[in-house]
C-alpha atoms as a PDB file:
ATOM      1  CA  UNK A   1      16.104 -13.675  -3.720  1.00  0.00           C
ATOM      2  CA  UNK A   2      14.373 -11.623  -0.984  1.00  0.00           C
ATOM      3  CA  UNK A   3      10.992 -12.055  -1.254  1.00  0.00           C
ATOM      4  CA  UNK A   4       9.791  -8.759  -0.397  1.00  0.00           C
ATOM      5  CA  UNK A   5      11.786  -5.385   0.279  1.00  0.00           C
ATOM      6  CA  UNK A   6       9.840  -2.284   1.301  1.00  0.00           C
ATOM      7  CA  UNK A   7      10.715   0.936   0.586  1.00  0.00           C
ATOM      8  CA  UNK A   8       9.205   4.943   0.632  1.00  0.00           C
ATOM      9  CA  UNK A   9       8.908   5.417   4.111  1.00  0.00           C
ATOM     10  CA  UNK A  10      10.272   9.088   6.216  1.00  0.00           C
ATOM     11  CA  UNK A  11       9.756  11.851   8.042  1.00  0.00           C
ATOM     12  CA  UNK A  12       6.515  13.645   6.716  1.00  0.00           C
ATOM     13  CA  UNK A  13       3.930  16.221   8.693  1.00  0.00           C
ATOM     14  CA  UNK A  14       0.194  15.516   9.497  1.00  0.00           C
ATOM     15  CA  UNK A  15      -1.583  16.449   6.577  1.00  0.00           C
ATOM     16  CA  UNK A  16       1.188  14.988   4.458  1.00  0.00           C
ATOM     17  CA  UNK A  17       1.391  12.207   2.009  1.00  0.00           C
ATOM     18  CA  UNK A  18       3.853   9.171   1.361  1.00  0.00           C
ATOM     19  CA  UNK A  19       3.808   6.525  -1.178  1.00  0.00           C
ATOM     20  CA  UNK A  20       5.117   3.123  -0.346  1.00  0.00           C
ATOM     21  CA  UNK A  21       6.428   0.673  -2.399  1.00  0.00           C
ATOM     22  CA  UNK A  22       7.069  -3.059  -1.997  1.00  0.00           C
ATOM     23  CA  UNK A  23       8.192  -5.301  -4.757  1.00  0.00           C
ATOM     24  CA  UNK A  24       7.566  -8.792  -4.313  1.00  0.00           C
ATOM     25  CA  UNK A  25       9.142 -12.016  -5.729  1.00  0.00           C
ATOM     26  CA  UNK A  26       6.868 -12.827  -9.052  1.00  0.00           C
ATOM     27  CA  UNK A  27       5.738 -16.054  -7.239  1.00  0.00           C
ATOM     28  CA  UNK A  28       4.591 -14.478  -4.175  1.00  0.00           C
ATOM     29  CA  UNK A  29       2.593 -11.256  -5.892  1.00  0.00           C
ATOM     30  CA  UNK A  30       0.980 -13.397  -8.852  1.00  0.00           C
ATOM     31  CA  UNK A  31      -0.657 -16.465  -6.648  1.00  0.00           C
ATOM     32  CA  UNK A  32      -2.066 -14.552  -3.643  1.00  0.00           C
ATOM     33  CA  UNK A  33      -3.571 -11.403  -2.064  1.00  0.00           C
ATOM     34  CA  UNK A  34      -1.063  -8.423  -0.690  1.00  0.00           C
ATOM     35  CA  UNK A  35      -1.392  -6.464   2.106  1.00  0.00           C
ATOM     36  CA  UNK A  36       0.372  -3.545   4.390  1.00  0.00           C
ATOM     37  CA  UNK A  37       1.135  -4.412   7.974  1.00  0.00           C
ATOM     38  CA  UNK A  38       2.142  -1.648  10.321  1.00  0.00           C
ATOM     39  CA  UNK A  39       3.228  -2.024  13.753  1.00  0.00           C
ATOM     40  CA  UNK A  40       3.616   0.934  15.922  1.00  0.00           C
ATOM     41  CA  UNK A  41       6.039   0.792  19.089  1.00  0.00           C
ATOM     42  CA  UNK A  42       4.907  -1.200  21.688  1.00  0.00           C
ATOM     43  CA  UNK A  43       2.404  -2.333  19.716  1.00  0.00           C
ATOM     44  CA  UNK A  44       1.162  -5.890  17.840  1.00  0.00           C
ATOM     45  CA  UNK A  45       1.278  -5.874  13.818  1.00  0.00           C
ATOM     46  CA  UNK A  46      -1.727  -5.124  12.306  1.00  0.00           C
ATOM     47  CA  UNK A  47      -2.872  -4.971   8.709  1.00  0.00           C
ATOM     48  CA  UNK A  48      -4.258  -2.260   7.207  1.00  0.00           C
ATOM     49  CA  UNK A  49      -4.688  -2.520   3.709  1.00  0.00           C
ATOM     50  CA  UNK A  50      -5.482  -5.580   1.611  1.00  0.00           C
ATOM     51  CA  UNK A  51      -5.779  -6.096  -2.177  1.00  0.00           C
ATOM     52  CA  UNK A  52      -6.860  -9.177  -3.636  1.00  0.00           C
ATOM     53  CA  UNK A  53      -5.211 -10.302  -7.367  1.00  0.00           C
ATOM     54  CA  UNK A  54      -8.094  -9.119  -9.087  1.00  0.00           C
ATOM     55  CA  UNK A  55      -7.895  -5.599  -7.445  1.00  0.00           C
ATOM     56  CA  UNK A  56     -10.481  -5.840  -4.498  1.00  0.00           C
ATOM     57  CA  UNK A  57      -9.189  -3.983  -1.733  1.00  0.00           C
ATOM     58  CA  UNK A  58     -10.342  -3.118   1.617  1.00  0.00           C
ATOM     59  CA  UNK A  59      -9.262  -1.396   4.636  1.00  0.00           C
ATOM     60  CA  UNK A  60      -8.853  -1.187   8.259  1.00  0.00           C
ATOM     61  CA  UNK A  61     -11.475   1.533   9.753  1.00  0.00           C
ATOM     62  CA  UNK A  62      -8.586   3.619  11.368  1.00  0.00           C
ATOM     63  CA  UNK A  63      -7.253   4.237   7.606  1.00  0.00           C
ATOM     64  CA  UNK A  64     -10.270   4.037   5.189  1.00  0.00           C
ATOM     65  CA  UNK A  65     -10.455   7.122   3.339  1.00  0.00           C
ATOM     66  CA  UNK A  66      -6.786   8.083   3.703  1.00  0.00           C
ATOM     67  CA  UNK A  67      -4.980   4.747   2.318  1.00  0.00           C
ATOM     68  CA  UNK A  68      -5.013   3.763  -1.290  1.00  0.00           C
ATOM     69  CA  UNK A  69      -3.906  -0.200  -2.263  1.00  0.00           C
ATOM     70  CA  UNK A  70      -2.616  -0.775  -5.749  1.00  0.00           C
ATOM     71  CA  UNK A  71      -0.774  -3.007  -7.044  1.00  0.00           C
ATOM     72  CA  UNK A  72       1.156  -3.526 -10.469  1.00  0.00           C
ATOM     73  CA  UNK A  73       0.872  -7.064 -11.934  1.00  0.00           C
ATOM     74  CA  UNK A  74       3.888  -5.913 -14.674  1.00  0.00           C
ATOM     75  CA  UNK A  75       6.562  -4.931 -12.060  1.00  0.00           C
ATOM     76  CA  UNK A  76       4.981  -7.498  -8.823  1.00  0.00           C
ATOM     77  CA  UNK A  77       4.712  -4.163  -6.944  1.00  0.00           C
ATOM     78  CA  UNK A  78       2.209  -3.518  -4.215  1.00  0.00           C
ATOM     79  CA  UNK A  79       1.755   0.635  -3.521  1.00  0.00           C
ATOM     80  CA  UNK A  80       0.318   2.445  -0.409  1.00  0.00           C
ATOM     81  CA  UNK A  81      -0.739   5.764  -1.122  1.00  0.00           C
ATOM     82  CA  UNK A  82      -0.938   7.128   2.354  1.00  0.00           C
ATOM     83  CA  UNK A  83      -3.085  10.611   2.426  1.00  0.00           C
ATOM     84  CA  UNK A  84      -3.682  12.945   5.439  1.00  0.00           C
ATOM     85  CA  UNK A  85      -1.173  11.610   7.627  1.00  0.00           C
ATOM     86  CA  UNK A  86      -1.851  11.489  11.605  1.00  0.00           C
ATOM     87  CA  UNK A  87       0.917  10.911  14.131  1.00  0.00           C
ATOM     88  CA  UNK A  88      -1.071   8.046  14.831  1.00  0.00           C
ATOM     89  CA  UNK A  89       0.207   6.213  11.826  1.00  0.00           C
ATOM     90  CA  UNK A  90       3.845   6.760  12.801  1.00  0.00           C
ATOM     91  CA  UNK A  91       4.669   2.517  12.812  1.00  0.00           C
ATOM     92  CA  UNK A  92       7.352   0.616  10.434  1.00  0.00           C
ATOM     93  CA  UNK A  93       5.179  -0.745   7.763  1.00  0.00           C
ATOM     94  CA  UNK A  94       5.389  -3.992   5.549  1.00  0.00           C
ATOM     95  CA  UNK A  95       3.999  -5.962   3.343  1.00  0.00           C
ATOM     96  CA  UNK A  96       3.105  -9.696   3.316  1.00  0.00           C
ATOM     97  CA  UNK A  97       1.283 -12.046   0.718  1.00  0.00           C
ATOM     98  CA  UNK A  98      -2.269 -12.891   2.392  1.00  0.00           C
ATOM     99  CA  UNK A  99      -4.667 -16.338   2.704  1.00  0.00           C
ATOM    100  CA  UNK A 100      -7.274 -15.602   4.815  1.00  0.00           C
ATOM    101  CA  UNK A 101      -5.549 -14.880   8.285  1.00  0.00           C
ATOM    102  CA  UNK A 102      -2.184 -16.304   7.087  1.00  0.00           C
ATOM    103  CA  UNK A 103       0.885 -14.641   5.383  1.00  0.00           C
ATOM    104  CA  UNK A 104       2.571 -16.688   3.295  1.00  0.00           C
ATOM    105  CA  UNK A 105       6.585 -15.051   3.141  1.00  0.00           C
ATOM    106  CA  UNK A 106       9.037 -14.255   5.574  1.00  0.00           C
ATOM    107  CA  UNK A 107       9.128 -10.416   6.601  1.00  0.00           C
ATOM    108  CA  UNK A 108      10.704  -8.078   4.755  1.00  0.00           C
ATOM    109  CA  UNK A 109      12.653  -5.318   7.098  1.00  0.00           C
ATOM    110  CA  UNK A 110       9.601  -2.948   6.402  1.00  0.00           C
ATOM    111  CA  UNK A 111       9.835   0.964   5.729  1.00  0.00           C
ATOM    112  CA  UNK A 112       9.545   3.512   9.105  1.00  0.00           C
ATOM    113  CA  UNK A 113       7.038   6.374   8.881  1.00  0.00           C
ATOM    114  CA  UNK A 114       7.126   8.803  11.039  1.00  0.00           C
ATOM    115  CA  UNK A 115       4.885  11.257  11.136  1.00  0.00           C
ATOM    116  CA  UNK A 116       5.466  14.680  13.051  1.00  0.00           C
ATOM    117  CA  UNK A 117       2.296  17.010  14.864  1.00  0.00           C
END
């Protein structure tokens, strides 16, 4: 079983909106934080979003206000509502169980976002 497959990413304008998706293996999701990763080209991974099991989330600066984490204990789903899209936030995006510093599964392939000016 994969662990984690990613999925809801395209082509969208500034100003627009995606929602992203990432369903998780039930073992993964139900032990452990989740949180999006995005890594832009030429650029080192960096997490964004992070949601704790008992719904705590919190943010990276460059998205706080935009992003929304959720996540859905009955499916072991993990959302990103992505709002006001900037061309900045064009990166392939992913999602990883979190301790601390540490992710915990092997990467998924991630979901692309492009986002156009």
């Amino acid at each position: 079983q994969v662990p984690l497959v990613e999925s809801g990413g395209g082509l969208v304008q500034a100003g627009g909106s995606l929602r992203l998706s990432c369903a998780a293996s039930r073992s993964i999701f139900s032990a452990n934080a989740m949180g999006w990763y995005r890594q832009a080209p030429g650029k080192r991974r960096e997490l964004v979003a992070k949601i704790t099991t008992g719904g705590d989330a919190n943010y990276a600066d460059s998205v706080k206000g935009r992003f929304t984490i959720s996540r859905d204990a009955a499916k072991n789903t993990v959302f990103l509502q992505m709002n006001s899209l900037k061309p900045e936030d064009t990166a392939v995006y992913y999602c990883n169980a979190v301790r601390g510093t540490m992710t915990m599964a092997s990467w998924g392939k991630g979901t692309l976002v492009t986002v156009s000016s």
